[in-house]
PDB file of N, CA and C in Angstrom:
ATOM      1  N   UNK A   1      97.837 116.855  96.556  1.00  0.00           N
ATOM      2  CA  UNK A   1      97.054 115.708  96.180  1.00  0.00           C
ATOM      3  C   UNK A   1      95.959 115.507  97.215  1.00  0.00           C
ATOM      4  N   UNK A   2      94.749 115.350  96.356  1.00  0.00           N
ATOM      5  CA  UNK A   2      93.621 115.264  97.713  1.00  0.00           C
ATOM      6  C   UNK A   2      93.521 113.395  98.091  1.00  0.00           C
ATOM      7  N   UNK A   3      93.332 113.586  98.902  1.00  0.00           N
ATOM      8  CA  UNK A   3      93.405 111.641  99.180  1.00  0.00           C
ATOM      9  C   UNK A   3      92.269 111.398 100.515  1.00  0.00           C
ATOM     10  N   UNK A   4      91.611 110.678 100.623  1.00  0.00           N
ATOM     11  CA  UNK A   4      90.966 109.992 101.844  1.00  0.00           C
ATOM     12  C   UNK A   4      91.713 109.307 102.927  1.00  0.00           C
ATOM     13  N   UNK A   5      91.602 109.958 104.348  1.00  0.00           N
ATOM     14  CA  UNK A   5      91.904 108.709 104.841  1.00  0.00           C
ATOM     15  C   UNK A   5      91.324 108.694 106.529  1.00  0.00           C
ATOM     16  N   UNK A   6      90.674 107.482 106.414  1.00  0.00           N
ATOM     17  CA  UNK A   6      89.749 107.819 107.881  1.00  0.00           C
ATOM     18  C   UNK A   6      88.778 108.363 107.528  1.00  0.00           C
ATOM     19  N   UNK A   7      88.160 108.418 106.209  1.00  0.00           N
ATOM     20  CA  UNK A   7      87.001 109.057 105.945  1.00  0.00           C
ATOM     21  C   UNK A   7      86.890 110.114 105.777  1.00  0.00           C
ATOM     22  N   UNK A   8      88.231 110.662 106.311  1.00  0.00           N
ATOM     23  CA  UNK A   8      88.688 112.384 105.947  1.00  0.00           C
ATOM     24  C   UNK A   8      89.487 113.136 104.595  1.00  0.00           C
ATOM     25  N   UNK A   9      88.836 114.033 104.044  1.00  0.00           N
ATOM     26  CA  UNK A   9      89.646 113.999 102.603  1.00  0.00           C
ATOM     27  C   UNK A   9      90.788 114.729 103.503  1.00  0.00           C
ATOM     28  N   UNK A  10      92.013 114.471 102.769  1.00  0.00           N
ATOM     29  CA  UNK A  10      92.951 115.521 103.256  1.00  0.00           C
ATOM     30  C   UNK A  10      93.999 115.899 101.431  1.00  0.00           C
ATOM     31  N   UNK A  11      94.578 117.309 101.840  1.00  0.00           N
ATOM     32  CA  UNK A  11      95.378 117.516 100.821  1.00  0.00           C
ATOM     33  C   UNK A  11      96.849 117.829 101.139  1.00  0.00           C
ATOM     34  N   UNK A  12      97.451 116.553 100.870  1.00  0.00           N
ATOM     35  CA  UNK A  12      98.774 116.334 101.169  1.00  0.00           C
ATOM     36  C   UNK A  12      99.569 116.984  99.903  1.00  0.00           C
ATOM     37  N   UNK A  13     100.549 117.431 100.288  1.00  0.00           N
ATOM     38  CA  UNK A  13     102.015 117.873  99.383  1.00  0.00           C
ATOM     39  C   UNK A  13     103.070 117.021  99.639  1.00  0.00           C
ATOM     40  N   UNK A  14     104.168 116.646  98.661  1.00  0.00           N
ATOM     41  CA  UNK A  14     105.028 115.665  99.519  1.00  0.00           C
ATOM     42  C   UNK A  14     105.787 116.482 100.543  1.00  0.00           C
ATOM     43  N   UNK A  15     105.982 118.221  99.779  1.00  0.00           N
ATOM     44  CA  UNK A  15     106.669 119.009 100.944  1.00  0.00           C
ATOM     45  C   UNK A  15     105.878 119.161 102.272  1.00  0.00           C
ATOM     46  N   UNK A  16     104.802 119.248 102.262  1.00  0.00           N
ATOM     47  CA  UNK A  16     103.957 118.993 102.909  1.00  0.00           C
ATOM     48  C   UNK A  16     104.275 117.926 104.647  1.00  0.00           C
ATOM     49  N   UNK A  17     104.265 116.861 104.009  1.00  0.00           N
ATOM     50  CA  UNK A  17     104.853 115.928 104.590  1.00  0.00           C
ATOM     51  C   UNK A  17     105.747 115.977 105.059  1.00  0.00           C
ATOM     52  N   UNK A  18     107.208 116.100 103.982  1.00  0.00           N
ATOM     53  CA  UNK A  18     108.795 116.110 104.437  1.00  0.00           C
ATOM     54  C   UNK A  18     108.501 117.176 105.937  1.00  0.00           C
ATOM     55  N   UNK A  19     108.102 118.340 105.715  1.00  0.00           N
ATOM     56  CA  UNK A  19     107.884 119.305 106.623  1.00  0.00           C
ATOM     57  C   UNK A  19     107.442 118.788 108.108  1.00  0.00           C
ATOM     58  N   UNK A  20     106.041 118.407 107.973  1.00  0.00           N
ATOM     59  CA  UNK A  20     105.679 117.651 109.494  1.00  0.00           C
ATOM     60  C   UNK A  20     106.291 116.802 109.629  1.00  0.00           C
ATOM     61  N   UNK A  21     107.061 115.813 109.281  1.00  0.00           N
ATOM     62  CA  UNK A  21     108.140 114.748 109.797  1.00  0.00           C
ATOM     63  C   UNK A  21     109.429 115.564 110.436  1.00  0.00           C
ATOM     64  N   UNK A  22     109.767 116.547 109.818  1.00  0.00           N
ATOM     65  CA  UNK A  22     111.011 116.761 109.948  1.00  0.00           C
ATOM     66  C   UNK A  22     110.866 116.912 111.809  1.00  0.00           C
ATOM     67  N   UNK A  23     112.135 116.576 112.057  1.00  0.00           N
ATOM     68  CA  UNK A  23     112.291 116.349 113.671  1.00  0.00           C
ATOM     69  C   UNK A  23     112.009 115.913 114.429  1.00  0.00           C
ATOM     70  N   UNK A  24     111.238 114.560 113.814  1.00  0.00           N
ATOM     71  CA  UNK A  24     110.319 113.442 114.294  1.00  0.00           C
ATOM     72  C   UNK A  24     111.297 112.335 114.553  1.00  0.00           C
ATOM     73  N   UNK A  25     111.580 111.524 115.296  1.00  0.00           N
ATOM     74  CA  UNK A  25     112.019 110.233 115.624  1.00  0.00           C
ATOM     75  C   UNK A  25     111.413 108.833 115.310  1.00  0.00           C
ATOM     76  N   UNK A  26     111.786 108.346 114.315  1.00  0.00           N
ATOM     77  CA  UNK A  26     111.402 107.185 113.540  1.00  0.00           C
ATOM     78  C   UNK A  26     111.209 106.051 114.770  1.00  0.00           C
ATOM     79  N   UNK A  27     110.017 105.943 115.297  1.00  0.00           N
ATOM     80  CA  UNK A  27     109.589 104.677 116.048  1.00  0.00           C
ATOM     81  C   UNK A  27     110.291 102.848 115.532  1.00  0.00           C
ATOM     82  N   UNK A  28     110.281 101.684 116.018  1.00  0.00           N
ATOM     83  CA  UNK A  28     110.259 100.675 116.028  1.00  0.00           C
ATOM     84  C   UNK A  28     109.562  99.927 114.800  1.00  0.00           C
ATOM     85  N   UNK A  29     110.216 100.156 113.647  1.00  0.00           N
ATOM     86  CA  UNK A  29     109.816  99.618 112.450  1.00  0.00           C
ATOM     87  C   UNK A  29     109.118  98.120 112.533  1.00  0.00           C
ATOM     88  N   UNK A  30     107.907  97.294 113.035  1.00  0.00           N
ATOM     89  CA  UNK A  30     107.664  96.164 113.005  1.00  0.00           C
ATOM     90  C   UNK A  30     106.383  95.415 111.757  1.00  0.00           C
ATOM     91  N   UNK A  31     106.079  96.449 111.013  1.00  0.00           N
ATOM     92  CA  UNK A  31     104.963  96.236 109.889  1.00  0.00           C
ATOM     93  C   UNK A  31     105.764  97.124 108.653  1.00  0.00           C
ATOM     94  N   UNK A  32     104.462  97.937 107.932  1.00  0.00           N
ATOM     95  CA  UNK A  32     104.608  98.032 106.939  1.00  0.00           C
ATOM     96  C   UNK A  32     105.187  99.647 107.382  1.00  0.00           C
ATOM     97  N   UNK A  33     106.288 100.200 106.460  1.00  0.00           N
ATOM     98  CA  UNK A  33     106.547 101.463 106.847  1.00  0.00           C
ATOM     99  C   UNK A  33     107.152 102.039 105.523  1.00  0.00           C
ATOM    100  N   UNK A  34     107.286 103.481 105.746  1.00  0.00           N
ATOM    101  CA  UNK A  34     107.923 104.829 104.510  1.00  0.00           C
ATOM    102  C   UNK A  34     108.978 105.290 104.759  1.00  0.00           C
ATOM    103  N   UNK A  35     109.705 105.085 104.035  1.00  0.00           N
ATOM    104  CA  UNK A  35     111.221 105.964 103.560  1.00  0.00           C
ATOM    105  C   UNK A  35     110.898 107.675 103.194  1.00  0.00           C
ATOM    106  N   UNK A  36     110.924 108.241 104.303  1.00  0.00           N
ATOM    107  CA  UNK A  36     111.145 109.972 104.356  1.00  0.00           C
ATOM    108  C   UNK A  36     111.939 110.375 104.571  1.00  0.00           C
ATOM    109  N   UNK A  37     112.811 111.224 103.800  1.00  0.00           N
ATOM    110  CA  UNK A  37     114.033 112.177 103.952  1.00  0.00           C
ATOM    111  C   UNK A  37     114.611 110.633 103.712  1.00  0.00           C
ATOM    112  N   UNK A  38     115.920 110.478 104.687  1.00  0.00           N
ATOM    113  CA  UNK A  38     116.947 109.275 105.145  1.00  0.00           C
ATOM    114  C   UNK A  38     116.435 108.271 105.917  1.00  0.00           C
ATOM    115  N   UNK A  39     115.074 108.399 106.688  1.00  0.00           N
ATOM    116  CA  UNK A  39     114.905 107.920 108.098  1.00  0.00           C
ATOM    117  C   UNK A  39     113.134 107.239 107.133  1.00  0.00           C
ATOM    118  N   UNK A  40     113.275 105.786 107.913  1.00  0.00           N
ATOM    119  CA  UNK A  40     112.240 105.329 107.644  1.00  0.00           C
ATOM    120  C   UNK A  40     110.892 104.871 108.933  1.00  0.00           C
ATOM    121  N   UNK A  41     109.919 105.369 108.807  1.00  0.00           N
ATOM    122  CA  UNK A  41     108.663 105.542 109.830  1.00  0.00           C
ATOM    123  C   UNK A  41     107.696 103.947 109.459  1.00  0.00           C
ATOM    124  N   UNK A  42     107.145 103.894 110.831  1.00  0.00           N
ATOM    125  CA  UNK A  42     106.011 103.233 110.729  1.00  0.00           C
ATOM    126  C   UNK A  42     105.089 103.986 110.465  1.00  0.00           C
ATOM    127  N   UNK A  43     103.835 103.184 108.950  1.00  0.00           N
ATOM    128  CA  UNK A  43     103.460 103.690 108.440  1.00  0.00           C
ATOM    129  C   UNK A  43     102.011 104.899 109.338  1.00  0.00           C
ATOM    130  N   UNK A  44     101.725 103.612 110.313  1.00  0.00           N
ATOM    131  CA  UNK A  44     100.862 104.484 111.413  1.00  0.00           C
ATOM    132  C   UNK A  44     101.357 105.535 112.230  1.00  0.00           C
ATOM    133  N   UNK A  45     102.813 105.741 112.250  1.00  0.00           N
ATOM    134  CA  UNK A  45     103.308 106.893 112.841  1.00  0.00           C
ATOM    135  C   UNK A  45     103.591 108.134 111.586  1.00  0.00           C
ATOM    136  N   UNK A  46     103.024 108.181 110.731  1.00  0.00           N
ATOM    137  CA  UNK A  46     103.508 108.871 109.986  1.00  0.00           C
ATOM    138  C   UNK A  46     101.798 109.537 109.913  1.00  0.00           C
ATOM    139  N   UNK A  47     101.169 108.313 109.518  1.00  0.00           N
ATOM    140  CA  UNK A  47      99.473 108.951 109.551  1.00  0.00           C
ATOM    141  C   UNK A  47      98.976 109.408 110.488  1.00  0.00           C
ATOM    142  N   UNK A  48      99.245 109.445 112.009  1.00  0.00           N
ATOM    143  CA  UNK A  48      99.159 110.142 112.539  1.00  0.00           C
ATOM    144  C   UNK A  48      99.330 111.408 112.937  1.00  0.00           C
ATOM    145  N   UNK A  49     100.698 111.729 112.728  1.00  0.00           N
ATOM    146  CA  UNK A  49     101.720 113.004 112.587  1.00  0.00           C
ATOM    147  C   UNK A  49     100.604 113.570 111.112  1.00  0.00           C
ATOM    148  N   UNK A  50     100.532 113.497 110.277  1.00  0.00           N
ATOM    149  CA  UNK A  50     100.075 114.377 109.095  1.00  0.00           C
ATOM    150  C   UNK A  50      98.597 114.311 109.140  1.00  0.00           C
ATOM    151  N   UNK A  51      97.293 113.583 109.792  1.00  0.00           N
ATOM    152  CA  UNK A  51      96.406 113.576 109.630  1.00  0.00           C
ATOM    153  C   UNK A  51      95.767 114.372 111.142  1.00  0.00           C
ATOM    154  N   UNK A  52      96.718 113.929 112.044  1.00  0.00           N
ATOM    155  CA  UNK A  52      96.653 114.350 113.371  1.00  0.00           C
ATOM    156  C   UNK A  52      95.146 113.736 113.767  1.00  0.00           C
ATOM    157  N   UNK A  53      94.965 112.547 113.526  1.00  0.00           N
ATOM    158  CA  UNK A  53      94.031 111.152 114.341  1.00  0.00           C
ATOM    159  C   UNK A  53      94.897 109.987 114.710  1.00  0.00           C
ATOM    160  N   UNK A  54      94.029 109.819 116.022  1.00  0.00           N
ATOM    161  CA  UNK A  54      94.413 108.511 116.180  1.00  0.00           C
ATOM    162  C   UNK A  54      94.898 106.827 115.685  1.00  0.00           C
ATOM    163  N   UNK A  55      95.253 106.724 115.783  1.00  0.00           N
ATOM    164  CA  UNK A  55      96.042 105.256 114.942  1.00  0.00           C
ATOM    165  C   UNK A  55      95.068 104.145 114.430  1.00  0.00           C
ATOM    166  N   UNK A  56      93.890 104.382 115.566  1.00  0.00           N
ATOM    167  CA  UNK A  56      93.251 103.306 115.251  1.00  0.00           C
ATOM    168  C   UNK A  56      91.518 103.348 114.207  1.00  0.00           C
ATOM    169  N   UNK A  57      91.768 105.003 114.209  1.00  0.00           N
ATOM    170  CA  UNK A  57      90.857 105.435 113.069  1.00  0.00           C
ATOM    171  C   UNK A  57      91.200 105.436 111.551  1.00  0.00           C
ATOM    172  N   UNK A  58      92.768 104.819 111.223  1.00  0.00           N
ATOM    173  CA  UNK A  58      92.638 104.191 109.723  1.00  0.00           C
ATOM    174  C   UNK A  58      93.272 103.216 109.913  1.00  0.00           C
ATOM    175  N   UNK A  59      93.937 102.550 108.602  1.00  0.00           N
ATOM    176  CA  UNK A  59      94.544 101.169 108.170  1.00  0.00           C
ATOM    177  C   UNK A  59      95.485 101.959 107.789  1.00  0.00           C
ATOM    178  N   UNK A  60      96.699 101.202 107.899  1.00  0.00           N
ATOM    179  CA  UNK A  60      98.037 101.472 107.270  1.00  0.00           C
ATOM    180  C   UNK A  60      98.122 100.958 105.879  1.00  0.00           C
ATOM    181  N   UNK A  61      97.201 100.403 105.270  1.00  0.00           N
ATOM    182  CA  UNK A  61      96.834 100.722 104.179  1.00  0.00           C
ATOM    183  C   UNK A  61      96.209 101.929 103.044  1.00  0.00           C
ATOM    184  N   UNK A  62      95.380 102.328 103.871  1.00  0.00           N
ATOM    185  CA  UNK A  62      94.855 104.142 103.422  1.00  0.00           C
ATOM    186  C   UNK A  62      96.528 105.121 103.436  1.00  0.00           C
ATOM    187  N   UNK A  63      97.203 104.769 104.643  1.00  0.00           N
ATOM    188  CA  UNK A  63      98.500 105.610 104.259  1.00  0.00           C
ATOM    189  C   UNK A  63      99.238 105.311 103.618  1.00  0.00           C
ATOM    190  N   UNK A  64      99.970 104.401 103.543  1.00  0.00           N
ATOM    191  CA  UNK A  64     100.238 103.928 102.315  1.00  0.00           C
ATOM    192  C   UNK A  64     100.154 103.773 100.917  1.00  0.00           C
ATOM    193  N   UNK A  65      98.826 104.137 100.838  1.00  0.00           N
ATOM    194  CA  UNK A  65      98.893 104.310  99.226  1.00  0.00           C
ATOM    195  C   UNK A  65      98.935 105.644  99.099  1.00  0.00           C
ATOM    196  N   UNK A  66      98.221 106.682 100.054  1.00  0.00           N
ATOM    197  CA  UNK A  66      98.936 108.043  99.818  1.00  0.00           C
ATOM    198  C   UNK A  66      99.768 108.795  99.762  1.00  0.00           C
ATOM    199  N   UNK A  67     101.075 107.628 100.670  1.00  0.00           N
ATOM    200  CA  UNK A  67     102.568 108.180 100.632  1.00  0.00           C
ATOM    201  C   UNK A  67     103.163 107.542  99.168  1.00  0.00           C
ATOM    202  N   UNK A  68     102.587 106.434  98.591  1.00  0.00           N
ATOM    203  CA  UNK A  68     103.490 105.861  97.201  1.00  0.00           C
ATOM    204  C   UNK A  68     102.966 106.804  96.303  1.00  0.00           C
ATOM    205  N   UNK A  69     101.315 107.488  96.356  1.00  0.00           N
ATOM    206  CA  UNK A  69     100.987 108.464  95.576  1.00  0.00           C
ATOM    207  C   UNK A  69     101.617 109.601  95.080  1.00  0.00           C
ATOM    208  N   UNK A  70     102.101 110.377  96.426  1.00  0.00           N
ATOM    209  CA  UNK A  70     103.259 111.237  96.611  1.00  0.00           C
ATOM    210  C   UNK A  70     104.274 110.966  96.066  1.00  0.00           C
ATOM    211  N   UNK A  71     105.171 109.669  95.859  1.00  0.00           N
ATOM    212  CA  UNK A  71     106.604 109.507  95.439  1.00  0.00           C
ATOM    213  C   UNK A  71     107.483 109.057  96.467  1.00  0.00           C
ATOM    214  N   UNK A  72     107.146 108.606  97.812  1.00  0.00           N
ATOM    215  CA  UNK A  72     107.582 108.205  98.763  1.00  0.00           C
ATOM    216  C   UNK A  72     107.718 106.434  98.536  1.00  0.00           C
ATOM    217  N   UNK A  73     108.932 106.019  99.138  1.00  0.00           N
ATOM    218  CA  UNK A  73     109.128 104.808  99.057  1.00  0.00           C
ATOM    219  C   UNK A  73     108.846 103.850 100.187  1.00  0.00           C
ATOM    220  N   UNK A  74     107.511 103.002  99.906  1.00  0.00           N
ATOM    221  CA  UNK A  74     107.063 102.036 101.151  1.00  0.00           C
ATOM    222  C   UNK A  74     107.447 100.541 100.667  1.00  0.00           C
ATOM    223  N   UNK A  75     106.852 100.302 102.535  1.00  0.00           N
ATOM    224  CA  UNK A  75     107.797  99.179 102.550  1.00  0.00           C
ATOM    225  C   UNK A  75     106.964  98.017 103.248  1.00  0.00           C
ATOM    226  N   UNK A  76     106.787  96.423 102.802  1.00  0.00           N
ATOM    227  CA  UNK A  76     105.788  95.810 103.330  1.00  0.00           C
ATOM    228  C   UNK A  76     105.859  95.408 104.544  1.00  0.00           C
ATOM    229  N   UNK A  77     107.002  94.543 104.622  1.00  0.00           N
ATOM    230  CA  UNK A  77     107.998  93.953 106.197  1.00  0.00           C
ATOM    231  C   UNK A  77     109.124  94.665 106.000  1.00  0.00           C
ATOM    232  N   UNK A  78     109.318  94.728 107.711  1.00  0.00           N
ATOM    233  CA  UNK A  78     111.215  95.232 107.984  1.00  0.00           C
ATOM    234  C   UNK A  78     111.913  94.206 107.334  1.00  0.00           C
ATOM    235  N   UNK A  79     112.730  94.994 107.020  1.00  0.00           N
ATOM    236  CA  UNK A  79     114.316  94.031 106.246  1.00  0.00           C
ATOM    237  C   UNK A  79     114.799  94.200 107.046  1.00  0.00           C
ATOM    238  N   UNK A  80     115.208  92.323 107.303  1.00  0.00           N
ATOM    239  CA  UNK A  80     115.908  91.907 108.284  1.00  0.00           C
ATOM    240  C   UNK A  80     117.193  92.399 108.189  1.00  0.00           C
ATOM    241  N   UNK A  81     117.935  92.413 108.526  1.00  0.00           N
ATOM    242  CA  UNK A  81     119.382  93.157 108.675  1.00  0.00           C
ATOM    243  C   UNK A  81     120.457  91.915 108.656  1.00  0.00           C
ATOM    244  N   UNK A  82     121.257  91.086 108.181  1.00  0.00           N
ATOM    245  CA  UNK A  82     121.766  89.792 107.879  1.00  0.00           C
ATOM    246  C   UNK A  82     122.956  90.518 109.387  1.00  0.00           C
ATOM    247  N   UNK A  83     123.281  89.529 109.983  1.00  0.00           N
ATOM    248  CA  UNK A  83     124.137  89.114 110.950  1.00  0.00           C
ATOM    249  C   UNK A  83     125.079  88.272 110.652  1.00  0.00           C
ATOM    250  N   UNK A  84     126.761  88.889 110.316  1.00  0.00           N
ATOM    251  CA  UNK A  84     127.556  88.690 110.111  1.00  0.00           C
ATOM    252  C   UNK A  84     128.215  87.934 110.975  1.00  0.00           C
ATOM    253  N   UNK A  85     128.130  86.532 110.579  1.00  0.00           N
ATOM    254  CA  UNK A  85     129.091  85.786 112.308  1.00  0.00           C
ATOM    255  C   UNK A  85     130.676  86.082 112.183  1.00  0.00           C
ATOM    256  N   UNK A  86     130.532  86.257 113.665  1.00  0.00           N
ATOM    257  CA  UNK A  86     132.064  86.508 114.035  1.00  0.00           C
ATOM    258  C   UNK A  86     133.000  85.556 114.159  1.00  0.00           C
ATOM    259  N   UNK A  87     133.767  85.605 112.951  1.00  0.00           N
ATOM    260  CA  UNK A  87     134.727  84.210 112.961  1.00  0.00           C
ATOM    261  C   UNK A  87     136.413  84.442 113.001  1.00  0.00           C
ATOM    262  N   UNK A  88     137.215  83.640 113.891  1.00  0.00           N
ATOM    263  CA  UNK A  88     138.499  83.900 113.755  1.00  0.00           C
ATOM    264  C   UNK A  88     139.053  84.011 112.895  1.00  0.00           C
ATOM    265  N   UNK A  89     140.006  84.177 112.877  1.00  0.00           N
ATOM    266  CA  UNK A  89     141.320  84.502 111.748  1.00  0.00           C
ATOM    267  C   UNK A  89     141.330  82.818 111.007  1.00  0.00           C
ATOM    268  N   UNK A  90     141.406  81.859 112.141  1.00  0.00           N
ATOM    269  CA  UNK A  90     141.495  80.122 111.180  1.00  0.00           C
ATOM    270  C   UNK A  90     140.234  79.809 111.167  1.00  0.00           C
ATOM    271  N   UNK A  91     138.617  80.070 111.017  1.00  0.00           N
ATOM    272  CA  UNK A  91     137.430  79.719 110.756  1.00  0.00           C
ATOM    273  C   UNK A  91     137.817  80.896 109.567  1.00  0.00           C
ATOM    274  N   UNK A  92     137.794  82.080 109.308  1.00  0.00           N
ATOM    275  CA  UNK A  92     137.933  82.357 107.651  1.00  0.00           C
ATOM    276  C   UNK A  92     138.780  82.158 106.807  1.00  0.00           C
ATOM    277  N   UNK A  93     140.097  81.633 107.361  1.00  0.00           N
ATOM    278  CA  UNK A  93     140.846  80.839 106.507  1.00  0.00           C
ATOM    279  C   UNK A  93     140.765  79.810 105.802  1.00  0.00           C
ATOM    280  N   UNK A  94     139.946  79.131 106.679  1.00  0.00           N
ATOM    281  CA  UNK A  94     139.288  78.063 106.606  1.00  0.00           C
ATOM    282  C   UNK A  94     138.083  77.804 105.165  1.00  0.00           C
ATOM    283  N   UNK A  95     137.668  78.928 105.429  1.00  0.00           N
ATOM    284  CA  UNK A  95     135.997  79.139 104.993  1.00  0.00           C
ATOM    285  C   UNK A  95     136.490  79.658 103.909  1.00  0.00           C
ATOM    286  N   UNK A  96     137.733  80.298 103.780  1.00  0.00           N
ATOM    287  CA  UNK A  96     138.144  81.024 102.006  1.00  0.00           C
ATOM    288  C   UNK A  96     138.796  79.601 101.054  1.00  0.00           C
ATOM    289  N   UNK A  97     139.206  78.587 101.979  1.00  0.00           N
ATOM    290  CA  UNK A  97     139.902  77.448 101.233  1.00  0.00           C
ATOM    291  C   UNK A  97     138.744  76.568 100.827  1.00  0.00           C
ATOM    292  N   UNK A  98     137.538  76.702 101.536  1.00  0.00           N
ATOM    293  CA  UNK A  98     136.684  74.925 101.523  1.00  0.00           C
ATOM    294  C   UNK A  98     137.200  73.851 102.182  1.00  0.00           C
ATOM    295  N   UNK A  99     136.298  73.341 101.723  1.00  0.00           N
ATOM    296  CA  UNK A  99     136.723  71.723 102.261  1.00  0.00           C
ATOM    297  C   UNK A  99     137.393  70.828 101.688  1.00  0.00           C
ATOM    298  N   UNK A 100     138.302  69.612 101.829  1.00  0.00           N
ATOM    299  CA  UNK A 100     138.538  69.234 101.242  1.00  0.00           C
ATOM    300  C   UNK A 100     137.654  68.307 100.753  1.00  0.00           C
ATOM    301  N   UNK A 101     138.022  67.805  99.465  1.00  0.00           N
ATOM    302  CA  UNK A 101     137.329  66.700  98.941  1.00  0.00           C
ATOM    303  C   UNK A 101     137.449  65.184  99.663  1.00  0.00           C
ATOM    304  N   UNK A 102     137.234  63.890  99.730  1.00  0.00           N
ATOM    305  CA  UNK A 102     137.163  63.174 100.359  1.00  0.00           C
ATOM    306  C   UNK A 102     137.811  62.098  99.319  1.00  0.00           C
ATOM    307  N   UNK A 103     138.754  61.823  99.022  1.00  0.00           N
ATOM    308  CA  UNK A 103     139.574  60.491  98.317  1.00  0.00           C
ATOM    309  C   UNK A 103     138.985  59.179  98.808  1.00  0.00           C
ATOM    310  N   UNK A 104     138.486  58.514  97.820  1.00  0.00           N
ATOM    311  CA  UNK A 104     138.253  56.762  98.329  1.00  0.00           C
ATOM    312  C   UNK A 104     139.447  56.212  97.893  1.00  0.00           C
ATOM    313  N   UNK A 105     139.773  54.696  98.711  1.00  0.00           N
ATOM    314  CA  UNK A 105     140.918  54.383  98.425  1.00  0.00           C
ATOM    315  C   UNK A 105     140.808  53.020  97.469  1.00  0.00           C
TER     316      UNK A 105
END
């Protein structure tokens, strides 16, 4: 697929891609990023690795639409990861019964 980015045409394959990622270490997900192989990249670390320019010569927008072009799955914000509180044995006992109701007299 031929695509622009940085003003540069380039012609990406998704194997293409899978290929230069492979053995790459998925940086600090804090914006918008791509699901490659198992492992998900920031989207500017990925345009870098395949365009081989600097980060600040495109938008993570230009990559982005060339990785959803491909069939790659992007992503807008990190998903937060929910934090399971750690509760005793009588706080989930607790928490599986409810509360009681409150009787007026």
């Amino acid at each position: 697929m031929r695509c622009v980015i940085a003003r540069y045409p380039f012609d990406l394959t998704k194997m293409g891609v899978l290929d230069s990622m492979k053995g790459i270490k998925p940086e600090l997900v804090t914006g918008e990023s791509v699901t490659i192989g198992r492992r998900r990249y920031p989207v500017k670390q990925v345009g870098e690795i395949i365009t081989r320019q600097d980060r600040r010569d495109f938008s993570a927008g230009e990559v982005t639409r060339a990785m959803a072009r491909l069939g790659f799955t992007c992503h807008e914000h990190p998903e937060a990861v929910p934090v399971a509180p750690v509760l005793s044995p009588l706080q989930t006992a607790s928490a599986l019964l409810g509360t009681p109701e409150h009787q007026e007299a």
